[in-house]
N, C-alpha and C. Protein backbone atom coordinates (compact mmCIF):
# COMPACT_ATOMS: atom_id res chain seq x y z
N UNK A 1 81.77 133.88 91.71
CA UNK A 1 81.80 133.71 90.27
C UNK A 1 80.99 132.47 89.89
N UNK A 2 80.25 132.65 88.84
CA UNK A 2 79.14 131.94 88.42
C UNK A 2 80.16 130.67 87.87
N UNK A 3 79.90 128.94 88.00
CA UNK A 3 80.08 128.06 87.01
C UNK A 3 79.54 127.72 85.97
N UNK A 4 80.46 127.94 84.69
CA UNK A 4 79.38 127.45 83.45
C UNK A 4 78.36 125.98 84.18
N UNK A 5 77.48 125.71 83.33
CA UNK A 5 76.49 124.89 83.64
C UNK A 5 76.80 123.89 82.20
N UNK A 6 77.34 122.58 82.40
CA UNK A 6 77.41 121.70 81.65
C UNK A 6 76.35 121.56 80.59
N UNK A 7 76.87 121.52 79.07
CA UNK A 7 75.90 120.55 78.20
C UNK A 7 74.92 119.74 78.33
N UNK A 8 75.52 118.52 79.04
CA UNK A 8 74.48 117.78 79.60
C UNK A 8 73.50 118.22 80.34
N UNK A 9 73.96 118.99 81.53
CA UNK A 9 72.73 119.56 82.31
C UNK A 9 72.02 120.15 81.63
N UNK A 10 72.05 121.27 80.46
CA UNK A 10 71.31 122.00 79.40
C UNK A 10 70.40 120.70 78.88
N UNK A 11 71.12 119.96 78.23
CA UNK A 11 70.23 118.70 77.56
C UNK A 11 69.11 118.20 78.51
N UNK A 12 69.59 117.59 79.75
CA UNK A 12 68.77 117.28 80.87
C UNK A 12 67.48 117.72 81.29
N UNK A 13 68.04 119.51 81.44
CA UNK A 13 67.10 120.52 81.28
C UNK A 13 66.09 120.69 80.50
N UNK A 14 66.33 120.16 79.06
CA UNK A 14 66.06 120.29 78.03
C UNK A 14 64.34 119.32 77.75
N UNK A 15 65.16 118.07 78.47
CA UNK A 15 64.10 117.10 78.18
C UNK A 15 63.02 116.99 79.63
N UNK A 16 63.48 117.81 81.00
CA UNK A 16 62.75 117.56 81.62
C UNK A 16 61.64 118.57 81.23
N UNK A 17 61.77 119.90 80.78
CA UNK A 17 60.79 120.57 79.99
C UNK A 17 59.88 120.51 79.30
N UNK A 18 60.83 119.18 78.28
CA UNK A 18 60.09 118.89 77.54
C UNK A 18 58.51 117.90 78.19
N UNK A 19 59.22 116.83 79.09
CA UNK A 19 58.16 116.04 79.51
C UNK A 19 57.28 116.46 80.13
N UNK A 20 57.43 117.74 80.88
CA UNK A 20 56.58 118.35 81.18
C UNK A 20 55.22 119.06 80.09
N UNK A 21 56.13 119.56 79.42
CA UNK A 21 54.88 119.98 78.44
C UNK A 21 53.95 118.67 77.56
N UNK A 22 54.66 117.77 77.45
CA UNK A 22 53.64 116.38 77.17
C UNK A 22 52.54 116.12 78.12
N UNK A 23 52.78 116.21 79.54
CA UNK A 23 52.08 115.77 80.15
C UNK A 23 50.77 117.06 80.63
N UNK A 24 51.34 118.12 80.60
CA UNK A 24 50.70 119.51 80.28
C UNK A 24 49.73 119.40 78.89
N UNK A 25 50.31 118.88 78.07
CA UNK A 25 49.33 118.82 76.77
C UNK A 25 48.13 117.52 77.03
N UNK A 26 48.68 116.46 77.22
CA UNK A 26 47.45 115.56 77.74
C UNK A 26 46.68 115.62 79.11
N UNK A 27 47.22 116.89 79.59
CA UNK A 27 46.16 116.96 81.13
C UNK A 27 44.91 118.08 80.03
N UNK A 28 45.91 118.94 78.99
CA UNK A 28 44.35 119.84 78.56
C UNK A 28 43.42 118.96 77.79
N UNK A 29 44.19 118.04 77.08
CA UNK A 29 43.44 117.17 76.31
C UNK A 29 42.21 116.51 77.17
N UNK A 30 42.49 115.78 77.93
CA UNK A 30 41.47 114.57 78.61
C UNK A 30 40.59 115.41 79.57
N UNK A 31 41.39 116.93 80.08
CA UNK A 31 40.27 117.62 80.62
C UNK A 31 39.02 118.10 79.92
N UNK A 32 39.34 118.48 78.65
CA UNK A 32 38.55 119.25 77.39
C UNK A 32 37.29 118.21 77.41
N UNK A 33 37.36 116.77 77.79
CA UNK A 33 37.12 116.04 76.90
C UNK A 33 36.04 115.25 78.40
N UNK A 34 36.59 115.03 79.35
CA UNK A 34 35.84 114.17 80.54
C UNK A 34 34.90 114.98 81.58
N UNK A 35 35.70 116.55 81.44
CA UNK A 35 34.97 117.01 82.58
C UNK A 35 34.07 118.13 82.10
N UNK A 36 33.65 118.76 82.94
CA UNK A 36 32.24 119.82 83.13
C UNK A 36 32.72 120.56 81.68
N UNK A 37 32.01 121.09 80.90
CA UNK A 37 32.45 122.29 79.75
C UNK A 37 32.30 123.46 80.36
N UNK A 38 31.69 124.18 81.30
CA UNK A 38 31.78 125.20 81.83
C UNK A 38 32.62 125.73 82.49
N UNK A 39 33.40 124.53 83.55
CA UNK A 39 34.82 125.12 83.85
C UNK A 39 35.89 124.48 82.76
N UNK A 40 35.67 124.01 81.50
CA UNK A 40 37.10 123.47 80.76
C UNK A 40 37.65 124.60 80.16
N UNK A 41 36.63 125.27 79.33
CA UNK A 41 37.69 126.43 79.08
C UNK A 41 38.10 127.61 79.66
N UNK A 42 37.85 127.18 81.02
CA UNK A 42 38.88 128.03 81.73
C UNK A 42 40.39 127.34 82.38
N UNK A 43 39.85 125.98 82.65
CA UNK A 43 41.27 125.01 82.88
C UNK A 43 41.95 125.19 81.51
N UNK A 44 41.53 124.90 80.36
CA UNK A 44 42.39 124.86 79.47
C UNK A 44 43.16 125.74 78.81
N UNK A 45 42.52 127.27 79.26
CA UNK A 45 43.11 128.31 79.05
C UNK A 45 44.02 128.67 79.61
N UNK A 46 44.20 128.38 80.87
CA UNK A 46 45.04 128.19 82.30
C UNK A 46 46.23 127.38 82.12
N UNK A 47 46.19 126.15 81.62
CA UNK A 47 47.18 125.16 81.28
C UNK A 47 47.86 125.80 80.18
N UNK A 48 47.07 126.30 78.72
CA UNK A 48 47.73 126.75 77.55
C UNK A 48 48.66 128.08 78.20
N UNK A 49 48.52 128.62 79.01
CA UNK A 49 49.36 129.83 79.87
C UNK A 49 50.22 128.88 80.29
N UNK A 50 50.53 127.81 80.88
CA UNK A 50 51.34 127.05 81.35
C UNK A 50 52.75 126.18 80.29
N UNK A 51 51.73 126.14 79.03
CA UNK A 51 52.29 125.32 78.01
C UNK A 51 53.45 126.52 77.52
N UNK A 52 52.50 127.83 77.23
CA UNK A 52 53.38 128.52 76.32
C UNK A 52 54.54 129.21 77.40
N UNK A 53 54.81 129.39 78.50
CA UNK A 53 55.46 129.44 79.52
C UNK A 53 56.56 128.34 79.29
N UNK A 54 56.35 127.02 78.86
CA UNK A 54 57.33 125.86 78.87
C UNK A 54 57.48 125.85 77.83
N UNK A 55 57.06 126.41 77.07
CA UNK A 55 57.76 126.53 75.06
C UNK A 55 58.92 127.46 74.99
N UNK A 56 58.44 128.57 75.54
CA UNK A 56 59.71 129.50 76.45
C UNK A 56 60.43 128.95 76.77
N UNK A 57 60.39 128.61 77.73
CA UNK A 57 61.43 127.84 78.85
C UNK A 57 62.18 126.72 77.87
N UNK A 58 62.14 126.65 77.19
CA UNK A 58 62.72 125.11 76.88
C UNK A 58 63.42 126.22 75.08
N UNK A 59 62.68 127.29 74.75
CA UNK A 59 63.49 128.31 73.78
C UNK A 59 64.94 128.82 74.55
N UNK A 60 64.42 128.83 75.82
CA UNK A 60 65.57 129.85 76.37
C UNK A 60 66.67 128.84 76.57
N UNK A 61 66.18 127.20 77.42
CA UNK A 61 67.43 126.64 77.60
C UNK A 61 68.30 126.13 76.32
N UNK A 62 67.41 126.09 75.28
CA UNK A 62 68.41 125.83 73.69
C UNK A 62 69.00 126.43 73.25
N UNK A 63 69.00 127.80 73.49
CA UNK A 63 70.04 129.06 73.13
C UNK A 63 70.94 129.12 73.97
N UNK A 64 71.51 128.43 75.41
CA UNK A 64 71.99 128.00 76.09
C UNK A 64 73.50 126.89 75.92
N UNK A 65 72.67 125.98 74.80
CA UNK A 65 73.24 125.23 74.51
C UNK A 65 74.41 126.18 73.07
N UNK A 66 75.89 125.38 73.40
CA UNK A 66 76.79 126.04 72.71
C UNK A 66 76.60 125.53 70.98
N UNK A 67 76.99 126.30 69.97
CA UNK A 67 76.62 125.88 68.99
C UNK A 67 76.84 124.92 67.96
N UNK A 68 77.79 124.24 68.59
CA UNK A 68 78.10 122.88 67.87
C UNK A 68 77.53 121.08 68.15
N UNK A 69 76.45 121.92 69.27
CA UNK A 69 75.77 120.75 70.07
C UNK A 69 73.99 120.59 69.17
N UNK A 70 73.75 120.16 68.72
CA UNK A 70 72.35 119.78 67.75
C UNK A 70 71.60 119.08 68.50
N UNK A 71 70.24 119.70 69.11
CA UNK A 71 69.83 118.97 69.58
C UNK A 71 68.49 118.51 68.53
N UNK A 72 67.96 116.95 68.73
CA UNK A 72 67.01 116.81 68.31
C UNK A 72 65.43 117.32 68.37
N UNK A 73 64.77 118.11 67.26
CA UNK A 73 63.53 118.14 67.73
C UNK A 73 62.26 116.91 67.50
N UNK A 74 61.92 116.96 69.02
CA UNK A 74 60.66 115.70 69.17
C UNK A 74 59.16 116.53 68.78
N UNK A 75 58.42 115.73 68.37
CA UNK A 75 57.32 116.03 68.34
C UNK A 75 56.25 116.08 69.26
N UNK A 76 55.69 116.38 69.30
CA UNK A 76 54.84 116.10 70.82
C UNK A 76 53.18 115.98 70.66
């Protein structure tokens, strides 16, 4: 039998997702921007598959969360 999975861990969850996709957003950024243009938009197309994958991921763990728990949205 499965254990519920704590709030906190959801939250936890929540924000390691999140930091991920920050750092996902400034790897497409500075790539767009320093390296070759011939392979960027294919890295960056590659990463944006990655991003919207963790926009998901971080939809699914908030519906997770029970409904009296508010979490803050950050900007990114």
């Amino acid at each position: 039998m499965e254990q519920p999975v704590s709030t906190n861990k959801h939250i936890d969850n929540l924000n390691s997702l999140r930091e991920q996709l920050v750092e996902l957003r400034r790897a497409r950024a500075e790539y767009g921007v320093k390296n070759d243009p011939e392979n960027a938009a294919l890295h960056i197309a590659e990463v944006q598959k990655q991003i919207d994958a963790l926009d998901k991921a971080i939809e699914d763990e908030a519906a997770l969360l029970p409904a009296k728990v508010t979490v803050k949205k950050i900007k990114l």
